[in-house]
Protein backbone atom coordinates (compact mmCIF):
# COMPACT_ATOMS: atom_id res chain seq x y z
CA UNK A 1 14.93 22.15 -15.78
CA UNK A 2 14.75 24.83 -13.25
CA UNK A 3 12.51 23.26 -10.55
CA UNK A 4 12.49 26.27 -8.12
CA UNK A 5 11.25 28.39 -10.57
CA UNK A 6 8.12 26.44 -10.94
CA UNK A 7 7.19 25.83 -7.36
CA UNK A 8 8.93 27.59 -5.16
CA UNK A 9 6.58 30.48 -3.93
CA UNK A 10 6.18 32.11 -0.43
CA UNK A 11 2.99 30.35 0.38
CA UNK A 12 4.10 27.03 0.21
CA UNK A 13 6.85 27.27 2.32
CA UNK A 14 6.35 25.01 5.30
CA UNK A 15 5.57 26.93 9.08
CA UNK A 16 7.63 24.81 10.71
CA UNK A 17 10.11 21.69 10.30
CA UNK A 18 9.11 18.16 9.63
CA UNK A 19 7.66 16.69 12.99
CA UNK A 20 6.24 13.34 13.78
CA UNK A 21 4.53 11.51 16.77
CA UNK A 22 4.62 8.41 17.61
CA UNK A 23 2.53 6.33 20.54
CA UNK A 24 5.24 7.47 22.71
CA UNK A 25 4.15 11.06 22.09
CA UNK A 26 0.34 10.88 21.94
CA UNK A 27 0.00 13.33 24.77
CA UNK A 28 1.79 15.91 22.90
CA UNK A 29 -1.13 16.22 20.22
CA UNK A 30 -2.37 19.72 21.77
CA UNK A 31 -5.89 18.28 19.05
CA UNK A 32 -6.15 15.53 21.27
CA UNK A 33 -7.39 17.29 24.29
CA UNK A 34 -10.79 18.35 22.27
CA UNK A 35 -12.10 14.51 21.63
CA UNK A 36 -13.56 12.40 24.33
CA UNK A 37 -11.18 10.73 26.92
CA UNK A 38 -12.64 7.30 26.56
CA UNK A 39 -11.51 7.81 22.53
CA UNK A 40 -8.08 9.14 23.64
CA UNK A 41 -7.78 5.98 26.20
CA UNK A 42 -9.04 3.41 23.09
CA UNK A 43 -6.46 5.10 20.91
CA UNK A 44 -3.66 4.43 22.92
CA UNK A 45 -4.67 1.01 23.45
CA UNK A 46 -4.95 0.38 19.84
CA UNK A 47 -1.26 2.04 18.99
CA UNK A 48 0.71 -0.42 21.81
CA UNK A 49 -0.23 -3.36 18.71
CA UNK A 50 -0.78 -1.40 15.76
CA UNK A 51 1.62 1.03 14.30
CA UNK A 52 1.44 4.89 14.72
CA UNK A 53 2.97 7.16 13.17
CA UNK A 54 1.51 10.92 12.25
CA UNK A 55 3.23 14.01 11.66
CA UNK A 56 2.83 18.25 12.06
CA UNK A 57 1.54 18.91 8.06
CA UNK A 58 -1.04 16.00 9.06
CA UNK A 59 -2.48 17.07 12.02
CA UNK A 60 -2.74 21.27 10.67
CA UNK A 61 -3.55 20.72 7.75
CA UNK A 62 -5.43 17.65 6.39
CA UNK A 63 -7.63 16.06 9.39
CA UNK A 64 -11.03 17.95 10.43
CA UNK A 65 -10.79 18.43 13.61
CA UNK A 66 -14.24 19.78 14.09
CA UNK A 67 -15.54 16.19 13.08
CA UNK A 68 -12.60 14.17 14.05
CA UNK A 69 -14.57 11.02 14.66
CA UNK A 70 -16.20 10.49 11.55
CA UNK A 71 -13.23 12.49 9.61
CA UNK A 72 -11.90 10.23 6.92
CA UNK A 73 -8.55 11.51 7.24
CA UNK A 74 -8.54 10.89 10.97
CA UNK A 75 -9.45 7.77 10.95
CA UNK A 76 -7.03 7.08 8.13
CA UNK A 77 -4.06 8.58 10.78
CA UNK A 78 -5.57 7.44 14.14
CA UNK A 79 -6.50 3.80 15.36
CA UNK A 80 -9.92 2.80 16.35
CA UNK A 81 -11.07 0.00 18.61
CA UNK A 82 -12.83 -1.54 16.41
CA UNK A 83 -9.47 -2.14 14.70
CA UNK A 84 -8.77 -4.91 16.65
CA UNK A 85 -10.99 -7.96 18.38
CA UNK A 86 -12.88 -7.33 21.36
CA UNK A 87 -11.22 -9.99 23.32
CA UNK A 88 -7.39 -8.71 22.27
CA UNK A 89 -8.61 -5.20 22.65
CA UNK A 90 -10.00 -6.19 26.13
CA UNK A 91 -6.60 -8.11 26.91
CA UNK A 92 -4.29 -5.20 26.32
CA UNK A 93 -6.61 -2.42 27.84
CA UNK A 94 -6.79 -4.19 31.17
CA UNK A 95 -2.80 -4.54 30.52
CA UNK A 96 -2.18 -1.12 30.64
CA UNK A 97 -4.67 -0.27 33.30
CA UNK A 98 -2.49 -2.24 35.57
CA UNK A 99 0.30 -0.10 34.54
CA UNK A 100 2.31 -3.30 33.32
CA UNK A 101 5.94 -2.48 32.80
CA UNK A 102 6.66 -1.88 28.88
CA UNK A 103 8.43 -5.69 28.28
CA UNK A 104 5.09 -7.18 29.40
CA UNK A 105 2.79 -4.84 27.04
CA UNK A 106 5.77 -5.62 24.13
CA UNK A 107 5.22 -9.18 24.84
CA UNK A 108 1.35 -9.31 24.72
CA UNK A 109 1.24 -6.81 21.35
CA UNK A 110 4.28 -9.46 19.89
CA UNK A 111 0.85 -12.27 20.90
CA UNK A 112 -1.64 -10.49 19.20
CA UNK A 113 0.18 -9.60 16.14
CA UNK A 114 0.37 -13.18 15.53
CA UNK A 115 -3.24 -13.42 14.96
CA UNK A 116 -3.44 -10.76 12.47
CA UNK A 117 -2.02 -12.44 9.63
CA UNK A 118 0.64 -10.04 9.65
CA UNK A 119 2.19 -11.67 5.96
CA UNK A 120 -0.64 -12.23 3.95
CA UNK A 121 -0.38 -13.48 -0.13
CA UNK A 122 2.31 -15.86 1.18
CA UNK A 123 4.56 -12.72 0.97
CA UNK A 124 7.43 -14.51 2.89
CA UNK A 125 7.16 -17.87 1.71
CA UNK A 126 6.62 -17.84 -1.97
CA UNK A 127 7.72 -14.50 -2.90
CA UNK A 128 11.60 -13.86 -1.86
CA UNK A 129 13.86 -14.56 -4.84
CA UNK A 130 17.10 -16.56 -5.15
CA UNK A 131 20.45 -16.19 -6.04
CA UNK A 132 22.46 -19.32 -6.83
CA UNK A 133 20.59 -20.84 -4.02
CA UNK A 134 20.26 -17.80 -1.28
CA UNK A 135 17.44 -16.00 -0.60
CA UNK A 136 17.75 -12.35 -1.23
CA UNK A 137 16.58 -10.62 1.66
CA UNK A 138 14.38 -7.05 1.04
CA UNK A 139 13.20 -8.46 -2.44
CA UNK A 140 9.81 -10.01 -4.04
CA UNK A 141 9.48 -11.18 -7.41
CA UNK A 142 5.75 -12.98 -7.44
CA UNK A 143 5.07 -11.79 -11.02
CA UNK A 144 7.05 -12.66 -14.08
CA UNK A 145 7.89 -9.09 -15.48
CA UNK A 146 7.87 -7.33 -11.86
CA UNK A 147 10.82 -7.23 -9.14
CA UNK A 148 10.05 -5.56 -5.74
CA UNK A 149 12.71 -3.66 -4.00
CA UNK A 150 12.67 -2.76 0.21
CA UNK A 151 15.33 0.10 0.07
CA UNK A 152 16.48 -0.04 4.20
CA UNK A 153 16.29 3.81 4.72
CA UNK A 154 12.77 3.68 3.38
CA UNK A 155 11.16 1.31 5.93
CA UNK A 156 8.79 3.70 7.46
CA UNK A 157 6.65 6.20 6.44
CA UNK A 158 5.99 10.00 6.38
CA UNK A 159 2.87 8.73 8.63
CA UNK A 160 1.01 5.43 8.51
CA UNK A 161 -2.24 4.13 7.52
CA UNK A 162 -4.30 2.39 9.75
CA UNK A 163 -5.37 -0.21 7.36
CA UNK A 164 -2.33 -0.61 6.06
CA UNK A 165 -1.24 -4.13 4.62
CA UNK A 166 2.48 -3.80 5.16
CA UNK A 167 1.85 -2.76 8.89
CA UNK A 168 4.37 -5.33 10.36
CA UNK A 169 7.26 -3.49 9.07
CA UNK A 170 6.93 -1.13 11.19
CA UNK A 171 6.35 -2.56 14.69
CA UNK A 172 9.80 -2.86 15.50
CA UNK A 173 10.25 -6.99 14.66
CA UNK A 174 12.98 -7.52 12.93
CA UNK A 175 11.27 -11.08 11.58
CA UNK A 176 8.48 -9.57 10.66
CA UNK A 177 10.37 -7.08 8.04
CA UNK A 178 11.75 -7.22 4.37
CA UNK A 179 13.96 -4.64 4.23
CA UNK A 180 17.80 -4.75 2.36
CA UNK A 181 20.36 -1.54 2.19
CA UNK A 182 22.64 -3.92 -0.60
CA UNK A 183 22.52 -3.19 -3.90
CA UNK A 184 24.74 -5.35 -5.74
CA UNK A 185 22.47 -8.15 -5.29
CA UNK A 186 19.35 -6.65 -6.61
CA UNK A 187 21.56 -6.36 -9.90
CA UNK A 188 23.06 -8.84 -10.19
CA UNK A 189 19.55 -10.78 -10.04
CA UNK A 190 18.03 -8.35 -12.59
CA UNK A 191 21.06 -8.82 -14.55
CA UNK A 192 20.22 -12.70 -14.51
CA UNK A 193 16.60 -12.59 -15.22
CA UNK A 194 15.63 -10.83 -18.34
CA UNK A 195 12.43 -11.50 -18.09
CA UNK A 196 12.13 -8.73 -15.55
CA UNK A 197 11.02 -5.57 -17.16
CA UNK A 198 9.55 -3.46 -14.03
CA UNK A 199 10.99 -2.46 -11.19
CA UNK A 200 9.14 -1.38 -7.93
CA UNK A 201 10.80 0.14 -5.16
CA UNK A 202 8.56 0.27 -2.24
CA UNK A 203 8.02 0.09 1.79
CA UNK A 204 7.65 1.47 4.18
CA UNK A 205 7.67 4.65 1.48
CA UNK A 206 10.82 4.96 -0.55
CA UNK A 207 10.44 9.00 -0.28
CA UNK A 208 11.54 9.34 3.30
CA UNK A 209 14.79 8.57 1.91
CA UNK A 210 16.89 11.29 0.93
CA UNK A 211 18.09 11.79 -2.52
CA UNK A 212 21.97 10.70 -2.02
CA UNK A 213 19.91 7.18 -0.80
CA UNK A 214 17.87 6.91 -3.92
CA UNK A 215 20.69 7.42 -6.32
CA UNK A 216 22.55 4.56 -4.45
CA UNK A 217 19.82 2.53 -5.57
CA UNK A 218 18.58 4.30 -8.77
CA UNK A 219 21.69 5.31 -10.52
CA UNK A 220 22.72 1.70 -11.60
CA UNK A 221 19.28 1.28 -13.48
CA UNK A 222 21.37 3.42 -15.79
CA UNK A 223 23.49 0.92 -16.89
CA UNK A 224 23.47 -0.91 -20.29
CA UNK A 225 23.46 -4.36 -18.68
CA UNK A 226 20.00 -3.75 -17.01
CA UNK A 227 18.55 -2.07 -20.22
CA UNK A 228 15.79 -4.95 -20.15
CA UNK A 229 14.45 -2.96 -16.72
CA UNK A 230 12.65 -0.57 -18.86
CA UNK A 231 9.99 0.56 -16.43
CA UNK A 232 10.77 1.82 -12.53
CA UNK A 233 7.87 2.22 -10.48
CA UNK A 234 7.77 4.14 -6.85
CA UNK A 235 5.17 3.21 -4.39
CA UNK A 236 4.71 6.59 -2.30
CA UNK A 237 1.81 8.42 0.03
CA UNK A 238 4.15 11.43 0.12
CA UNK A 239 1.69 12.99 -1.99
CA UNK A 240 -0.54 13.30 0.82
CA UNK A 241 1.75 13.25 3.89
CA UNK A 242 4.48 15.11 3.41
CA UNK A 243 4.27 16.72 -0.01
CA UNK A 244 7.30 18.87 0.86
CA UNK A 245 9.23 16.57 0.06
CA UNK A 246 9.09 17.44 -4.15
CA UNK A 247 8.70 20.97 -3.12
CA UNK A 248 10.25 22.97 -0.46
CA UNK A 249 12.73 20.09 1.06
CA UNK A 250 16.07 21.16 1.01
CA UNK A 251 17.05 18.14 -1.45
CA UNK A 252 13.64 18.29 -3.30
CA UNK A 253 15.41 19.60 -6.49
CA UNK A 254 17.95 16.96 -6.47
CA UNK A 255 15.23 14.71 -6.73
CA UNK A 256 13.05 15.96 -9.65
CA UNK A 257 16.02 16.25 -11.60
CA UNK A 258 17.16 11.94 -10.49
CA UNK A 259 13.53 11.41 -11.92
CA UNK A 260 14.17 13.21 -14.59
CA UNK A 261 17.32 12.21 -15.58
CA UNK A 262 15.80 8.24 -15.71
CA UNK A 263 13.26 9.47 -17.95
CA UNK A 264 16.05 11.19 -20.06
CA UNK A 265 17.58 7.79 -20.12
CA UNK A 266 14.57 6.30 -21.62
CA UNK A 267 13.24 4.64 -18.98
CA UNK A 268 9.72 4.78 -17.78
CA UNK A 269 9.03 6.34 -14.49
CA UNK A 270 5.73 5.81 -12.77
CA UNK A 271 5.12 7.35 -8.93
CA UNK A 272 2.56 5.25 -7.72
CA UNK A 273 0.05 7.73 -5.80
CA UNK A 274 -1.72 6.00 -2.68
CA UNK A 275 -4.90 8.11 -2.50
CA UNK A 276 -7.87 7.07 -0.61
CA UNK A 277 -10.44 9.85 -0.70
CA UNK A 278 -10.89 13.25 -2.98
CA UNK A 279 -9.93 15.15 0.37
CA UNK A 280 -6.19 14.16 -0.42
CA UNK A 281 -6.12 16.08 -3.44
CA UNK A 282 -7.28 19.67 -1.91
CA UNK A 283 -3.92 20.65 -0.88
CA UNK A 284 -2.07 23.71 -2.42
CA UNK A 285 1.34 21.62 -1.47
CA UNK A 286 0.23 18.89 -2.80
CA UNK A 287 -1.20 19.70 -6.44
CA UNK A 288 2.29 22.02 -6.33
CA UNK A 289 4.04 18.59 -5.71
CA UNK A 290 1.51 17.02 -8.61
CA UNK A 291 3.10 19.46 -11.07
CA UNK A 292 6.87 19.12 -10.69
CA UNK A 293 6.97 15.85 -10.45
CA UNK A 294 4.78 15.41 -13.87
CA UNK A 295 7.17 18.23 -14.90
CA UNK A 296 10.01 15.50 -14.86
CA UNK A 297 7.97 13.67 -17.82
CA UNK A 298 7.49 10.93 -14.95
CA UNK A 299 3.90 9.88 -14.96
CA UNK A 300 1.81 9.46 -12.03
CA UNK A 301 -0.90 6.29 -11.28
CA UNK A 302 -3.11 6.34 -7.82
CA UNK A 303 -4.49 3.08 -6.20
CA UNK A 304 -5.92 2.52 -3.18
CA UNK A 305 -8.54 0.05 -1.31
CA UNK A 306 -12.32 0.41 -0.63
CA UNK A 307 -12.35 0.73 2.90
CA UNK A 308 -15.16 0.65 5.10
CA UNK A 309 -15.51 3.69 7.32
CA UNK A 310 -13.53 5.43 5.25
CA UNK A 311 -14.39 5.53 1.03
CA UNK A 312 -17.27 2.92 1.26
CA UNK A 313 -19.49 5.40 -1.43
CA UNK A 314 -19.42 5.30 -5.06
CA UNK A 315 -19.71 9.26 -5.09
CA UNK A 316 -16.24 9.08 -3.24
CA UNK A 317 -15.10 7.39 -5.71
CA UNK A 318 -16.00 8.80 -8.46
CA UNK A 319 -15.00 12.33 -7.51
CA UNK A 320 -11.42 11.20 -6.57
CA UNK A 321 -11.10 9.67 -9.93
CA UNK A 322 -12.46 12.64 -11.94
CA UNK A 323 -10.25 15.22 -10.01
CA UNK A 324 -6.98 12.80 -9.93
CA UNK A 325 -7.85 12.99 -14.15
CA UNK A 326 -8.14 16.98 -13.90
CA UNK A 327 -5.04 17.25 -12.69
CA UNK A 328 -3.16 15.30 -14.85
CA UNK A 329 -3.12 11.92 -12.91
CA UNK A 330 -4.24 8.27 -14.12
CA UNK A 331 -6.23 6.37 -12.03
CA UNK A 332 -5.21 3.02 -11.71
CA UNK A 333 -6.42 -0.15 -9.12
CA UNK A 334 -9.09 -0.02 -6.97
CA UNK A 335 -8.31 -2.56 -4.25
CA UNK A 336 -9.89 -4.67 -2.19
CA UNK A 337 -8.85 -4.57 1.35
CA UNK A 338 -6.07 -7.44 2.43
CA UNK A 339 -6.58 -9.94 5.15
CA UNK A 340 -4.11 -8.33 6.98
CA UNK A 341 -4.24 -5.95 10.25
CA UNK A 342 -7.25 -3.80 10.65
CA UNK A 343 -9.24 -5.93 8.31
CA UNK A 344 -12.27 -6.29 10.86
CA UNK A 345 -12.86 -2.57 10.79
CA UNK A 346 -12.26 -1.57 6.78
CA UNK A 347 -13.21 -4.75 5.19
CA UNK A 348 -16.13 -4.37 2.70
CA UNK A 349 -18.58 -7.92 1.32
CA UNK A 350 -17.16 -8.22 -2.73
CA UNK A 351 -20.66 -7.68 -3.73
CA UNK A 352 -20.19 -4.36 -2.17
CA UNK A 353 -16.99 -3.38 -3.73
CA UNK A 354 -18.40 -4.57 -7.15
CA UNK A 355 -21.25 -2.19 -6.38
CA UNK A 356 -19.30 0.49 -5.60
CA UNK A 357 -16.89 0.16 -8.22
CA UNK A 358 -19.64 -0.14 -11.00
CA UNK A 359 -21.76 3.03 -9.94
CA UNK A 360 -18.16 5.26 -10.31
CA UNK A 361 -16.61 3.63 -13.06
CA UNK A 362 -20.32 4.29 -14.91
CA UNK A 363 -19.74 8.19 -13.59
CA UNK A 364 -16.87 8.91 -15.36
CA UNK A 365 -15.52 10.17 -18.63
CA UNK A 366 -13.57 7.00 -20.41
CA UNK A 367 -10.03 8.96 -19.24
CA UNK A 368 -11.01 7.94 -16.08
CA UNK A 369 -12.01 4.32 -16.99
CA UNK A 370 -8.03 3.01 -16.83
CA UNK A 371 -9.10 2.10 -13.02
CA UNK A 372 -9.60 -1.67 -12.93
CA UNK A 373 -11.25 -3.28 -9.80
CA UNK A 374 -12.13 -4.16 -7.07
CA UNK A 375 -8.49 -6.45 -7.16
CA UNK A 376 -7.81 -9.04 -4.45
CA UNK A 377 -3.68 -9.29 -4.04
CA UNK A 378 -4.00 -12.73 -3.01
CA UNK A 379 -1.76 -16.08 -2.85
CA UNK A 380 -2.59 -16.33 -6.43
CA UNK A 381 -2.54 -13.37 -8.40
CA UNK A 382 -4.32 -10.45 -8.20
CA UNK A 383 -8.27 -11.31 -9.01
CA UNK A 384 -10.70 -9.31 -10.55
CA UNK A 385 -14.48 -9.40 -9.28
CA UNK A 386 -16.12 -8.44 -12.86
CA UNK A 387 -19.32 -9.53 -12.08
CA UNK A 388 -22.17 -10.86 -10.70
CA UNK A 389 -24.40 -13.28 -13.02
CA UNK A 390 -26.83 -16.30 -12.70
CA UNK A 391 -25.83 -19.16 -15.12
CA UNK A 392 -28.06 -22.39 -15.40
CA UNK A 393 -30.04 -21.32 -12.46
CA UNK A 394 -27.27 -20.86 -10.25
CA UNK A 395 -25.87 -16.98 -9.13
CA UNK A 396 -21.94 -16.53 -9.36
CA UNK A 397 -19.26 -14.34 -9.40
CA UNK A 398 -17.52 -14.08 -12.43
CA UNK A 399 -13.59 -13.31 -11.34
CA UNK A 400 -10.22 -13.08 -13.50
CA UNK A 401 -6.54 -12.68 -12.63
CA UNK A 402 -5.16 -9.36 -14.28
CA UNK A 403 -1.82 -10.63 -12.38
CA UNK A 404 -0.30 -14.13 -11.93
CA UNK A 405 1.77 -16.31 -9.84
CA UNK A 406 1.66 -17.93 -13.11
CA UNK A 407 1.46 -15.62 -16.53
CA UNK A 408 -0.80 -18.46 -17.81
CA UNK A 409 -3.32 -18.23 -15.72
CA UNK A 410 -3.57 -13.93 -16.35
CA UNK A 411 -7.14 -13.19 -18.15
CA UNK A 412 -8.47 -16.60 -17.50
CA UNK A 413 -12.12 -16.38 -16.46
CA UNK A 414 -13.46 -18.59 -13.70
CA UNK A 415 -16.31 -18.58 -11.38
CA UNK A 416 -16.96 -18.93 -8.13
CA UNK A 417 -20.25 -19.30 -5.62
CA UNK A 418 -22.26 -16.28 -4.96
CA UNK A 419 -21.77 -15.39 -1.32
CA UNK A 420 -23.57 -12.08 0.06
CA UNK A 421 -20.81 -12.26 3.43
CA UNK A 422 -17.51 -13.20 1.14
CA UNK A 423 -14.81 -10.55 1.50
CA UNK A 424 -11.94 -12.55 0.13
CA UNK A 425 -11.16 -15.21 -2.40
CA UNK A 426 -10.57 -17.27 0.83
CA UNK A 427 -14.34 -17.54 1.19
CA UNK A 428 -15.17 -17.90 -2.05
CA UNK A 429 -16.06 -21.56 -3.17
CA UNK A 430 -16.03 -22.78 -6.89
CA UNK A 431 -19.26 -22.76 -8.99
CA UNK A 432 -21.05 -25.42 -11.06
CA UNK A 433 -20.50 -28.70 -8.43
CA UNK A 434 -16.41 -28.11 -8.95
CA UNK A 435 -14.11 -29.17 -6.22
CA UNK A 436 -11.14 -26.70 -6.83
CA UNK A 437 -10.42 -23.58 -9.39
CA UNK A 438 -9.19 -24.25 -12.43
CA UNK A 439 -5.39 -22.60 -10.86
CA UNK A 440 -5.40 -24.54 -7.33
CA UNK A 441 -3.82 -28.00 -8.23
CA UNK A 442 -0.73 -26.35 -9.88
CA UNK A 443 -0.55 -23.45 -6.87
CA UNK A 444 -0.56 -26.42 -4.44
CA UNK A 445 2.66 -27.36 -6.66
CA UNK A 446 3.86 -24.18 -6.26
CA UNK A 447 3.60 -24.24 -2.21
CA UNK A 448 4.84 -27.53 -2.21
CA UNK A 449 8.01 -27.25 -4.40
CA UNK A 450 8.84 -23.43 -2.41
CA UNK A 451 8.80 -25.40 1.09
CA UNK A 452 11.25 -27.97 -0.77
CA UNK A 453 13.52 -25.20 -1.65
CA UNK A 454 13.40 -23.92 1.63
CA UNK A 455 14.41 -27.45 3.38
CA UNK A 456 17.96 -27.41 1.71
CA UNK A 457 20.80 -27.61 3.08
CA UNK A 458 22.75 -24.19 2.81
């Protein structure tokens, strides 16, 4: 297909290169200078822990500068104190008041990760698959059918999130990071487990890479040995950060026609969309960006968490969904914030993400209703709040797994404790006098038989 002839018109051709910032370059952000210099001081504070990252198209053309501080999209780009603890956020502003030398600010931040549960969902204990006996580095396979790929050139982002969950890949710690640039053993483990019939590459954001990268990792999906691999998913917020990238970058036809030639193939191709408010969508680069990639016959799902401070209204919600359907996308998780990072500042009570969910899901049209939520991506499984009930006297959440450590346990409906303050399935406690969920006694197995694995000898 001729890809330039769809998209390629005078007015979305980008000003100026692609250009980030970092918290080395916060004081070249001329749209700095116009907030407060106690919020300028707080931000740099913040980025010496968490990750920054924000780029030109960003800053120009998607953050409200006008109304920076309650601006969705600024707070999505730009840390906030209330990001971290007031005691670590005191520790590290009196830090670099003192004008500490950078090895003892690395070495405080390297502290205070620590306490931010920078792995949650047992991510790098239970999840990295072997091969006769080795761990394969830069991979996850927690659900039967699903293997997760860390491409190495695609270990950062276009620009980060604040709350995002895979935050310590990017602070520089190399034992804090999945990341692997080999190939052969990603095959040869799909080639061994035919169970597998999905796989996701993700990050970091696998569309900072250029194309010549992703057919190095892409190409042998075409092979008849891995024909059980039916679907290939790509995590990506390109759609909102750098949209360019399917449209006016110089390799951006190379990689329609990659995607396209998988579908050709007869494989499945599904861009997984990060979108967290209707604001995302409003770009002319972007809904260009929308089209050719849907031109491809690749199919495009958005998820994204409730976040407090950010999409914490059903309205929100809702109009994100019914746009994302207009043109042409399907909505797909809403997600409950991880205990992870930022959590203090974003994290939402379940009751409250059951609320909101309900009121937009009962807004839309049914080509909407493919969103299921609000998911927890915990330990477990992802688990569904569905509910909130009172059975024999006694109020309770009703919960399910739509994903599973174990397939067994997927659409098995258990209950837990009503609790106003819970925010995780952490805090939840069973219902109905029970000591333990119906799923804890074999996950304990689980843990215990991983940590066995783990003790042998090489």
């Amino acid at each position: 297909m001729n890809y330039a002839a769809i998209a390629r018109r005078p007015e979305l051709v980008p000003s100026s290169k692609f250009k980030v910032y970092t918290e080395k370059h916060l004081d070249k952000i001329s749209q700095l200078d116009i907030l407060p210099s106690q919020l300028r001081d707080e931000i740099r504070v913040v980025a010496k822990i968490l990750p920054f990252r924000v780029n030109q198209y960003v800053l120009d053309q998607l953050i409200d500068w006008d109304n920076a501080e309650t601006d969705p999209m600024f707070i999505l780009t730009f840390p906030q104190r209330d990001m971290l603890a007031p005691e670590s956020f005191n520790r590290m502003a009196e830090l670099v008041r003192s004008g500490a030398d950078n090895k003892a600010i690395h070495a405080l931040a390297t502290q205070l990760r620590q306490q931010l549960n920078p792995h949650p969902a047992g991510q790098m204990e239970l999840n990295v698959p072997s091969l006769d006996n080795e761990q394969l580095s830069g991979m996850q396979h927690k659900y039967h059918e699903t293997v997760l790929f860390f491409p190495s050139q695609g270990q950062v982002c276009h620009s980060y999130c604040t709350f995002c969950f895979r935050w310590a890949q990017f602070v520089g710690d190399k034992s804090l990071r999945f990341s692997s640039g080999e190939v052969d053993g990603l095959y040869a483990y799909l080639k061994r487990h035919k169970e597998v019939s999905d796989l996701l590459l993700t990050g970091g954001d696998p569309m900072v890479m250029k194309t010549h990268h992703l057919k190095y990792y892409l190409e042998p999906l075409l092979d008849r040995s891995v024909r059980h691999v039916q679907t290939l998913r790509i995590g990506s917020k390109a759609l909102t950060y750098w949209p360019h990238r399917f449209v006016t970058d110089d390799d951006a036809d190379d990689l329609l026609r990659l995607l396209e030639r998988l579908v050709k193939a007869g494989k499945h191709v599904a861009f997984m969309a990060h979108f967290n408010h209707w604001r995302e969508l409003e770009a002319k680069m972007t809904r260009r960006a929308i089209q050719r990639i849907r031109a491809t016959g690749a199919e495009i799902r958005c998820q994204g968490p409730l976040l407090a401070n950010i999409n914490n209204d059903a309205t929100v919600w809702s109009r994100m969904w019914r746009e994302q359907v207009r043109l042409g996308l399907i909505p797909y998780y809403m997600f409950v914030e991880r205990d992870t990072g930022a959590r203090r500042y974003f994290e939402v009570p379940l009751t409250r993400a059951l609320q909101v969910y309900q009121q937009a899901y009962q807004s839309v049209s049914g080509l909407a209703r493919t969103v299921r939520g609000p998911s927890m991506s915990a330990a477990p499984g992802k688990v569904q709040v569905q509910g909130v009930t009172e059975i024999n006297n006694e109020k309770v959440f009703l919960l399910r797994f739509l994903q599973a450590r174990n397939e067994n346990w997927t659409q098995q409906p258990f209950f837990a404790r009503f609790d106003e303050n819970a925010t995780w399935l952490d805090d939840l406690k069973p219902a109905f006098g029970q000591n333990q969920f119906f799923f804890e006694e074999e996950f304990r197995q689980i843990l215990n038989e991983r940590q066995a694995f783990d003790h042998l000898p090489n």
